[in-house]
PDB file of N, CA and C in Angstrom:
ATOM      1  N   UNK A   1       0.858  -1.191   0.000  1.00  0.00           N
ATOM      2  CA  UNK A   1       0.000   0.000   0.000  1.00  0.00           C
ATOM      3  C   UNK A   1       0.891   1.237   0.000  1.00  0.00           C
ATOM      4  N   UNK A   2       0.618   2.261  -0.453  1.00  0.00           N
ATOM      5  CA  UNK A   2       1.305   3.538  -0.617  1.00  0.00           C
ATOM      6  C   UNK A   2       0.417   4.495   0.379  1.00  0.00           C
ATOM      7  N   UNK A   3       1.287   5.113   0.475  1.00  0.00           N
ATOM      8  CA  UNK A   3       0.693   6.408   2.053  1.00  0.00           C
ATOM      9  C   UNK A   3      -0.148   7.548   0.914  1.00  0.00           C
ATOM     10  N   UNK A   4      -1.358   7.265   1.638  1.00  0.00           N
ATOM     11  CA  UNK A   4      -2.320   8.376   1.183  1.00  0.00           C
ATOM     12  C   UNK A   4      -1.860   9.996   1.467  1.00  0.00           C
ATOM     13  N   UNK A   5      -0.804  10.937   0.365  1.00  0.00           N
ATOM     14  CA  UNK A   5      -1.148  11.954   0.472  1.00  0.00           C
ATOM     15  C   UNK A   5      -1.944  13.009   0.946  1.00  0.00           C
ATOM     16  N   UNK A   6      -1.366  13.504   2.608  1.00  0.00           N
ATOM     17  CA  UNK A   6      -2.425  14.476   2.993  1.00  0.00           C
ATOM     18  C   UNK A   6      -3.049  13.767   4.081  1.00  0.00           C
ATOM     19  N   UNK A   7      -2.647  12.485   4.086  1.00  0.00           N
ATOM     20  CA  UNK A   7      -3.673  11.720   5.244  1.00  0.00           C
ATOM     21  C   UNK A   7      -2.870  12.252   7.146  1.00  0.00           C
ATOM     22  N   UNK A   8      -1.598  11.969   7.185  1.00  0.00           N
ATOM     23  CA  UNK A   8      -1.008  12.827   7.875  1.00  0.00           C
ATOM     24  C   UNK A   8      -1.692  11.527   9.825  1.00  0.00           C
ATOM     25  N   UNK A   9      -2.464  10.844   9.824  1.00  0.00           N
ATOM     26  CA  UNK A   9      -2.645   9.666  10.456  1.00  0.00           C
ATOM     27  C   UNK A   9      -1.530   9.266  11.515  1.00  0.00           C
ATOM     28  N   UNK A  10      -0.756   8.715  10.706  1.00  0.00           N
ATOM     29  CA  UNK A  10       0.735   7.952  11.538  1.00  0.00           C
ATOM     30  C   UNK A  10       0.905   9.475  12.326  1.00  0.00           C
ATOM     31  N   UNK A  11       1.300  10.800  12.217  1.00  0.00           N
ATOM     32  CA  UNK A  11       1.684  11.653  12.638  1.00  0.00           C
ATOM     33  C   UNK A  11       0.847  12.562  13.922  1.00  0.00           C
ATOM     34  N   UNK A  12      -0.488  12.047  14.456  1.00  0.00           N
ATOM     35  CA  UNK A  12      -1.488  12.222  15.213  1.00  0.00           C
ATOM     36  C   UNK A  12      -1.299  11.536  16.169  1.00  0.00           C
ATOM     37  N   UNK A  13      -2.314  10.022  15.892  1.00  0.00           N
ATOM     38  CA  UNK A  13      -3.033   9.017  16.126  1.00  0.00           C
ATOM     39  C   UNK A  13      -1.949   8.511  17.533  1.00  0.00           C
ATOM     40  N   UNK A  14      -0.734   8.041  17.094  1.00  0.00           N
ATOM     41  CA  UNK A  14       0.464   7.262  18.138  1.00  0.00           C
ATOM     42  C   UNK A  14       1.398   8.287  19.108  1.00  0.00           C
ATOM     43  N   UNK A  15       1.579   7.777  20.080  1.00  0.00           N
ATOM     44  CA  UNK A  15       2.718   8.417  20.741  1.00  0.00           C
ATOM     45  C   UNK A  15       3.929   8.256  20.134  1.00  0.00           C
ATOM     46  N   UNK A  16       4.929   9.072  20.124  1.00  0.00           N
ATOM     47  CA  UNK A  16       6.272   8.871  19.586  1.00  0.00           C
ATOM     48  C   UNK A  16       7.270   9.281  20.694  1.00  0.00           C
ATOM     49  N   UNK A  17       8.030   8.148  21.382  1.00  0.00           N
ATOM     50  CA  UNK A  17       8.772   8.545  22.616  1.00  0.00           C
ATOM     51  C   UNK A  17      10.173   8.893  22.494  1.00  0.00           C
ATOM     52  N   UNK A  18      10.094   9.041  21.193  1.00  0.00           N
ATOM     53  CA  UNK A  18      12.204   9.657  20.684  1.00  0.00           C
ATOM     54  C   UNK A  18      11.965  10.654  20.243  1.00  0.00           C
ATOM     55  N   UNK A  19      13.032  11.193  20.412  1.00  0.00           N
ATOM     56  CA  UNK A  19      13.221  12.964  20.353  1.00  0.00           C
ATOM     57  C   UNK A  19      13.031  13.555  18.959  1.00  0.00           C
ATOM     58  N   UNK A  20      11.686  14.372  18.655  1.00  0.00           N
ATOM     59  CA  UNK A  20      11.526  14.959  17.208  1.00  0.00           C
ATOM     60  C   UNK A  20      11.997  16.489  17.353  1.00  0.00           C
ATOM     61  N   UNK A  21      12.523  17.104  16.539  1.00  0.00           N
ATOM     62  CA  UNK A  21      13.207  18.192  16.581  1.00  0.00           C
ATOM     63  C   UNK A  21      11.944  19.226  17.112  1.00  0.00           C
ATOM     64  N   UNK A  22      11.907  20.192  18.322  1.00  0.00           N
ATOM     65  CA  UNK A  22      11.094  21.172  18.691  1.00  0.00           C
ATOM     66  C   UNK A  22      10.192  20.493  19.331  1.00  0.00           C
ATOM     67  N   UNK A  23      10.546  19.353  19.824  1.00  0.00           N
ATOM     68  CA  UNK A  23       9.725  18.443  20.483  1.00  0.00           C
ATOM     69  C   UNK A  23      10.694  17.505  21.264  1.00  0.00           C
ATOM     70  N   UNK A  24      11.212  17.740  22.066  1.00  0.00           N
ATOM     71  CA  UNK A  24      12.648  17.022  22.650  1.00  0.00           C
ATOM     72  C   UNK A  24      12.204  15.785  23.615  1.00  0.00           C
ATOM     73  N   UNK A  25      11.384  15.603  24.175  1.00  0.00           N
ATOM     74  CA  UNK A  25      10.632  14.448  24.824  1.00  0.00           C
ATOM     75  C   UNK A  25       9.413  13.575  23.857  1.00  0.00           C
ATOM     76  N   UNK A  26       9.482  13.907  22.408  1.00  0.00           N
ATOM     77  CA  UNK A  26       8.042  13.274  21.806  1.00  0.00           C
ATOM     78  C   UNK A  26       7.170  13.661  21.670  1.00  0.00           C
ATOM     79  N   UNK A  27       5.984  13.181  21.536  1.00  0.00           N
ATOM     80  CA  UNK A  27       5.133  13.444  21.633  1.00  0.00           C
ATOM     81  C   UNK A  27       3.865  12.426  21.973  1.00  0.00           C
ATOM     82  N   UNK A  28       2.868  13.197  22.978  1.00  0.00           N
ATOM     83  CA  UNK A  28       1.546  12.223  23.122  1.00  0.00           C
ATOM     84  C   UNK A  28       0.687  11.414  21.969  1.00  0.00           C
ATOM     85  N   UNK A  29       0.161  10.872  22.289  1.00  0.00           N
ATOM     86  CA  UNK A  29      -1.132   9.930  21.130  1.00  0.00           C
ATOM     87  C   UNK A  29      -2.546  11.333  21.198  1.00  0.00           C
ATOM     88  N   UNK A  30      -2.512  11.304  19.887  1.00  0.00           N
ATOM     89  CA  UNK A  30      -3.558  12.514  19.883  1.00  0.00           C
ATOM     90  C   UNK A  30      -3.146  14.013  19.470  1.00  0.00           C
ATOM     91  N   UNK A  31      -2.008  13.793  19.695  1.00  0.00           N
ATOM     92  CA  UNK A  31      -1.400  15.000  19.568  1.00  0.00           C
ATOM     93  C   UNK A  31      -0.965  15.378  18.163  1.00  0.00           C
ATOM     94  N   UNK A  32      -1.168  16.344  17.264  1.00  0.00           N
ATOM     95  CA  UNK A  32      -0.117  16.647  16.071  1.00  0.00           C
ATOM     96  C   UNK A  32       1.299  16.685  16.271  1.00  0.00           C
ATOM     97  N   UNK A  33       1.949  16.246  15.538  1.00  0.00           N
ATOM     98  CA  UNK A  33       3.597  16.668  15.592  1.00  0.00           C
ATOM     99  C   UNK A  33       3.748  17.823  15.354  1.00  0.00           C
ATOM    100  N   UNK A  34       4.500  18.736  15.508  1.00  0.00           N
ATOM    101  CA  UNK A  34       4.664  19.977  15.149  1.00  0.00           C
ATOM    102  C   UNK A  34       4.701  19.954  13.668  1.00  0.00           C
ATOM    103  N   UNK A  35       5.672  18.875  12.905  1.00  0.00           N
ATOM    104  CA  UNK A  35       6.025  19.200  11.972  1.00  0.00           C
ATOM    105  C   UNK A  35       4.959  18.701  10.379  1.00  0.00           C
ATOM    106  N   UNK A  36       3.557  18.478  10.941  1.00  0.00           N
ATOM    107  CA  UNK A  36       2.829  18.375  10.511  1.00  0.00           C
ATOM    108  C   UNK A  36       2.027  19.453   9.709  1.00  0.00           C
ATOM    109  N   UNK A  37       2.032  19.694   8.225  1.00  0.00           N
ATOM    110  CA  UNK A  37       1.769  20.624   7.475  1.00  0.00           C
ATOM    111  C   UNK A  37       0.201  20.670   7.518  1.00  0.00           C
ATOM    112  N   UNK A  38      -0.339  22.056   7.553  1.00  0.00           N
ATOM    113  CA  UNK A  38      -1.788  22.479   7.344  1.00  0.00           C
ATOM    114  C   UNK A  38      -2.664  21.387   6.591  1.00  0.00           C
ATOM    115  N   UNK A  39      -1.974  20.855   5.762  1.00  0.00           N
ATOM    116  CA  UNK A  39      -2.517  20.126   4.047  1.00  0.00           C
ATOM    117  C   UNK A  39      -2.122  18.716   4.937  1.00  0.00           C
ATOM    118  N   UNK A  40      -1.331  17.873   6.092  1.00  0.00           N
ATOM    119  CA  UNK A  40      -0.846  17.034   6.640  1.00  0.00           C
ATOM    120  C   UNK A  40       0.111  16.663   5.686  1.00  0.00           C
ATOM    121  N   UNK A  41       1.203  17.130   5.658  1.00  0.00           N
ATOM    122  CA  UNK A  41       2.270  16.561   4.853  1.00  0.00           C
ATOM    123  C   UNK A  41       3.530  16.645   5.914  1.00  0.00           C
ATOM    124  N   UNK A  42       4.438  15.820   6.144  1.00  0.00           N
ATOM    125  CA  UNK A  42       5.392  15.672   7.162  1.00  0.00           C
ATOM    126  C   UNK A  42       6.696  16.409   6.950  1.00  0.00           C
ATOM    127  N   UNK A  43       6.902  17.711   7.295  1.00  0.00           N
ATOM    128  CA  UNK A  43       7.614  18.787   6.675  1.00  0.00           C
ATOM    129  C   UNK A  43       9.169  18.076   7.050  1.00  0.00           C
ATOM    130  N   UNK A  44       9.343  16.853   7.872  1.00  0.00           N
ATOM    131  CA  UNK A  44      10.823  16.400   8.241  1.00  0.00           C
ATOM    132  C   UNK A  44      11.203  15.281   7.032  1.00  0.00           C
ATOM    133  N   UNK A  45      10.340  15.009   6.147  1.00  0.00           N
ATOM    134  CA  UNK A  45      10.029  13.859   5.237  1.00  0.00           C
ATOM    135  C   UNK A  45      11.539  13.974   4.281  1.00  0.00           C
ATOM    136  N   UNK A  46      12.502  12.950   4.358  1.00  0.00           N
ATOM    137  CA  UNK A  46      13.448  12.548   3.401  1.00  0.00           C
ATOM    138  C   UNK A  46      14.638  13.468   4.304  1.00  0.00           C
ATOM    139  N   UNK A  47      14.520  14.013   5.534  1.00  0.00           N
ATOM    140  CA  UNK A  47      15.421  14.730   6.112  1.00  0.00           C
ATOM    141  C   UNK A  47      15.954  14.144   7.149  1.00  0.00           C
ATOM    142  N   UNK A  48      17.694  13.910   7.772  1.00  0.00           N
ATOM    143  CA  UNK A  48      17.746  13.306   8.528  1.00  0.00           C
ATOM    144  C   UNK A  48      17.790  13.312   9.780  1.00  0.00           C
ATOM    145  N   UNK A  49      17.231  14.245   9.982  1.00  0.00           N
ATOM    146  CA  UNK A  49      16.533  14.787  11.656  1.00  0.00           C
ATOM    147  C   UNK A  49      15.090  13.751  11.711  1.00  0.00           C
ATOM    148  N   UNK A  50      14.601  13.587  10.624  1.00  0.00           N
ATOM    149  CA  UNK A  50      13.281  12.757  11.116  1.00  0.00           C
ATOM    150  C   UNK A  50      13.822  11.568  11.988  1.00  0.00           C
ATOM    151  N   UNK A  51      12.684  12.091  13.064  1.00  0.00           N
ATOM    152  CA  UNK A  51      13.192  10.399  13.653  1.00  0.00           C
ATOM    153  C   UNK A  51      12.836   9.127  13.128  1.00  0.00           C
ATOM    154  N   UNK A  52      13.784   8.316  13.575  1.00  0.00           N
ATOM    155  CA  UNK A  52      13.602   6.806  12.699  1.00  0.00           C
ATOM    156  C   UNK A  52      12.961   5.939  13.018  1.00  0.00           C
ATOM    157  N   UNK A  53      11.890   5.932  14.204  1.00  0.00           N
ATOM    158  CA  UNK A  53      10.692   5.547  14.054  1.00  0.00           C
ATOM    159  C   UNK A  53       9.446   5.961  13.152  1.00  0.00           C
ATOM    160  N   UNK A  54       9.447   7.132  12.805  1.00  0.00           N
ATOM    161  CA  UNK A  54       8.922   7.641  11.742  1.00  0.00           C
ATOM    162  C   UNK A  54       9.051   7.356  10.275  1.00  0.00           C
ATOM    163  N   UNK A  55      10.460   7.345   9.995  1.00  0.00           N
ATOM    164  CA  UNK A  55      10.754   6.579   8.503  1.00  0.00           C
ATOM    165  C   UNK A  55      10.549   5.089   8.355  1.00  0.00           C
ATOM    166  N   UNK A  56      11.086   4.431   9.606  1.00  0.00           N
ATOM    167  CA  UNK A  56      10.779   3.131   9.494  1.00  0.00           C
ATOM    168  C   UNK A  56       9.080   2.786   9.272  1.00  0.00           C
ATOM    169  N   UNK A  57       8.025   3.527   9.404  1.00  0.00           N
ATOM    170  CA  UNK A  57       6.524   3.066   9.632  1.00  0.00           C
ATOM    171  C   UNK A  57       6.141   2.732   8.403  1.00  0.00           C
ATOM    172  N   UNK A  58       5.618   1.933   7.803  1.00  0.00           N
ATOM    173  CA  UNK A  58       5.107   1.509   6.424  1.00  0.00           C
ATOM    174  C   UNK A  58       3.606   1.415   6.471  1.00  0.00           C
ATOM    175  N   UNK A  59       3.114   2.404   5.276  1.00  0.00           N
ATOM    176  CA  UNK A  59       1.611   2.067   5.121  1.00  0.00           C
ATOM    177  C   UNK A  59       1.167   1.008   4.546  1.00  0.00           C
ATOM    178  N   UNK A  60       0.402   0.479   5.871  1.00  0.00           N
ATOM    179  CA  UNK A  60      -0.384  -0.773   5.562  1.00  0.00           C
ATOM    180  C   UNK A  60      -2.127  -1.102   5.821  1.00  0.00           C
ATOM    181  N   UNK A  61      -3.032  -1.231   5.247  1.00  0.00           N
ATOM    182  CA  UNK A  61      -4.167  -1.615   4.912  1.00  0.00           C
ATOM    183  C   UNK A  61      -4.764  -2.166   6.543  1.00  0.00           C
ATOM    184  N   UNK A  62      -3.461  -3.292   7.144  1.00  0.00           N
ATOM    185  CA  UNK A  62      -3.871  -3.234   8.251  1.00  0.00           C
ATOM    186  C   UNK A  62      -4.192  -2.315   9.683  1.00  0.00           C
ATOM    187  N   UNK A  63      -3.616  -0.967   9.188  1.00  0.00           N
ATOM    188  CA  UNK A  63      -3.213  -0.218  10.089  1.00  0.00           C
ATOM    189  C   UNK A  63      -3.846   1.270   9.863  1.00  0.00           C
ATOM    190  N   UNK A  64      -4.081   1.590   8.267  1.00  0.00           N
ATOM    191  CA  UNK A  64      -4.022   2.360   8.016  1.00  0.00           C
ATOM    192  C   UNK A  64      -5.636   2.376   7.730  1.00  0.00           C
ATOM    193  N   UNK A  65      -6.322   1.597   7.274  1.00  0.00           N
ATOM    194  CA  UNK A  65      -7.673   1.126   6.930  1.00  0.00           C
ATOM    195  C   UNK A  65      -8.186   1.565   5.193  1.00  0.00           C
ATOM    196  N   UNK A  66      -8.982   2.234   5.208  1.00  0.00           N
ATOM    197  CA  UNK A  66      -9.396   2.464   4.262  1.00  0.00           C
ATOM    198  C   UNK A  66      -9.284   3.902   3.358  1.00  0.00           C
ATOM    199  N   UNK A  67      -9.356   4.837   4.981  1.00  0.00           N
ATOM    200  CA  UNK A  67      -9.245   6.398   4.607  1.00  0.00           C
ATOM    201  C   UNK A  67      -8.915   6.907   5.649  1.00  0.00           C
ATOM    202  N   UNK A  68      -8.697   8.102   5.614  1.00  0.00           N
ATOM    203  CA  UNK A  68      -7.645   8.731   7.228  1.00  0.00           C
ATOM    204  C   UNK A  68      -8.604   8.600   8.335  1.00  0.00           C
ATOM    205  N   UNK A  69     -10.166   8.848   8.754  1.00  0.00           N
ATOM    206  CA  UNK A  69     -10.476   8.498   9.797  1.00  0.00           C
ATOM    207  C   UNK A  69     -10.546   7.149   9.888  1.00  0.00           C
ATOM    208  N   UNK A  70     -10.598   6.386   9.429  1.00  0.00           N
ATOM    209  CA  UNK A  70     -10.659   5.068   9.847  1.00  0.00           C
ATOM    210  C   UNK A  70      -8.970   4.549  10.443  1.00  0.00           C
ATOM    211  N   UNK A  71      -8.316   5.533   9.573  1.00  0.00           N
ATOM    212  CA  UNK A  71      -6.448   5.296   9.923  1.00  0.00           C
ATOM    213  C   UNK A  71      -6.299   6.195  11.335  1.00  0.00           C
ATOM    214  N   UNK A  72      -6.970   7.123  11.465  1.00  0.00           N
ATOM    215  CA  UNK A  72      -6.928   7.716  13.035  1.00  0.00           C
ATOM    216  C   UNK A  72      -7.307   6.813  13.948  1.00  0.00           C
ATOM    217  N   UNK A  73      -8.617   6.439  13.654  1.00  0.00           N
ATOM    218  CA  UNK A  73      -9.182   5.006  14.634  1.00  0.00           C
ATOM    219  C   UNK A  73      -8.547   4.323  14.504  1.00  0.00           C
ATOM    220  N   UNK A  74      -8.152   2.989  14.073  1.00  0.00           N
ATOM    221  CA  UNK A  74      -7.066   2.013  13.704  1.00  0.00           C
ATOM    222  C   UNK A  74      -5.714   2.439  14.610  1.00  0.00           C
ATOM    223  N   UNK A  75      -4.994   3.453  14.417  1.00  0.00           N
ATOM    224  CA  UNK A  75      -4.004   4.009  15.163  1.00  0.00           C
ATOM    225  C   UNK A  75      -4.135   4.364  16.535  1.00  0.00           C
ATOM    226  N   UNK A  76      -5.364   4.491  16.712  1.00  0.00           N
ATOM    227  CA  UNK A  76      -5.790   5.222  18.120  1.00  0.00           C
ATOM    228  C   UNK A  76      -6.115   3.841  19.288  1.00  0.00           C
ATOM    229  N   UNK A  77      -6.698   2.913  18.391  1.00  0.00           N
ATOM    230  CA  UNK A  77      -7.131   1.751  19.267  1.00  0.00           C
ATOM    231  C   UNK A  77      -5.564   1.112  19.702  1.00  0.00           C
ATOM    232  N   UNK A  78      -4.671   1.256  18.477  1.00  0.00           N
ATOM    233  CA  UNK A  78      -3.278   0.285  18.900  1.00  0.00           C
ATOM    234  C   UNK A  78      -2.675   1.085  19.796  1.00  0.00           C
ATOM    235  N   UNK A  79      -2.656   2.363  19.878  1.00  0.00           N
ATOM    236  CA  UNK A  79      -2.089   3.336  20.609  1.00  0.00           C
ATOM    237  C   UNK A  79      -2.555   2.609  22.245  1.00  0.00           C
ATOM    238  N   UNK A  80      -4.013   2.616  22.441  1.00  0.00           N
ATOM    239  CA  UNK A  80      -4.550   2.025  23.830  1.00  0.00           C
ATOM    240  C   UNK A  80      -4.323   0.441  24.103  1.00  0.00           C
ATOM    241  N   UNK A  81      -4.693  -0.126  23.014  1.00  0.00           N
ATOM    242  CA  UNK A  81      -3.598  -1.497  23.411  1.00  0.00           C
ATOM    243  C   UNK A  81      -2.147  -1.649  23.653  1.00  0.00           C
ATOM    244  N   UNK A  82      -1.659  -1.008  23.444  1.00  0.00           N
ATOM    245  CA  UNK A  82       0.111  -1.353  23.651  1.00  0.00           C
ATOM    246  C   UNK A  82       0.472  -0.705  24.920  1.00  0.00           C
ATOM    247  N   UNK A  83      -0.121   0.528  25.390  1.00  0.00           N
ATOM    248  CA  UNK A  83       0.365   1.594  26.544  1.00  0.00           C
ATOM    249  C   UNK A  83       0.498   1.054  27.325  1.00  0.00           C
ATOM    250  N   UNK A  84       1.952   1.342  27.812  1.00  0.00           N
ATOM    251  CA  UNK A  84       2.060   0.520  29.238  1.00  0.00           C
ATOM    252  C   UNK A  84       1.832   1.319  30.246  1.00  0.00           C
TER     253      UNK A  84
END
């Protein structure tokens, strides 16, 4: 599957607990990343400050669902299953 342009999902939905630039502790589940564009486009994208949990994430059908709210939900439920 290829990442829906604009969907911006992965960058919300999950907590991210490694250091994103202007964000030195992460960030919460729910939260926008800072570096999340108006249009949701990931302004750190192909740069190597992105953190590498971020590059490593691959869009997948299982995760991502069908369309971005369903990829917010999907993300949001794994977000509450995994939290320790």
């Amino acid at each position: 599957m290829k990442c829906r342009e604009g969907c911006g999902a992965c960058c919300i939905a999950p907590s991210i607990s490694s250091s994103i630039p202007g964000m030195p502790d992460g960030k919460p589940a729910g939260e926008r990343c800072i570096h999340l564009s108006v249009v949701n486009l990931c302004g750190l994208f192909g740069k190597p400050e992105r953190p590498a949990v971020c590059s490593a994430f691959m869009a997948d059908v299982e995760v991502c669902g069908s369309d971005r709210d369903e990829a917010i939900r999907i993300l949001g439920w794994l977000e509450q299953m995994t939290a320790a």
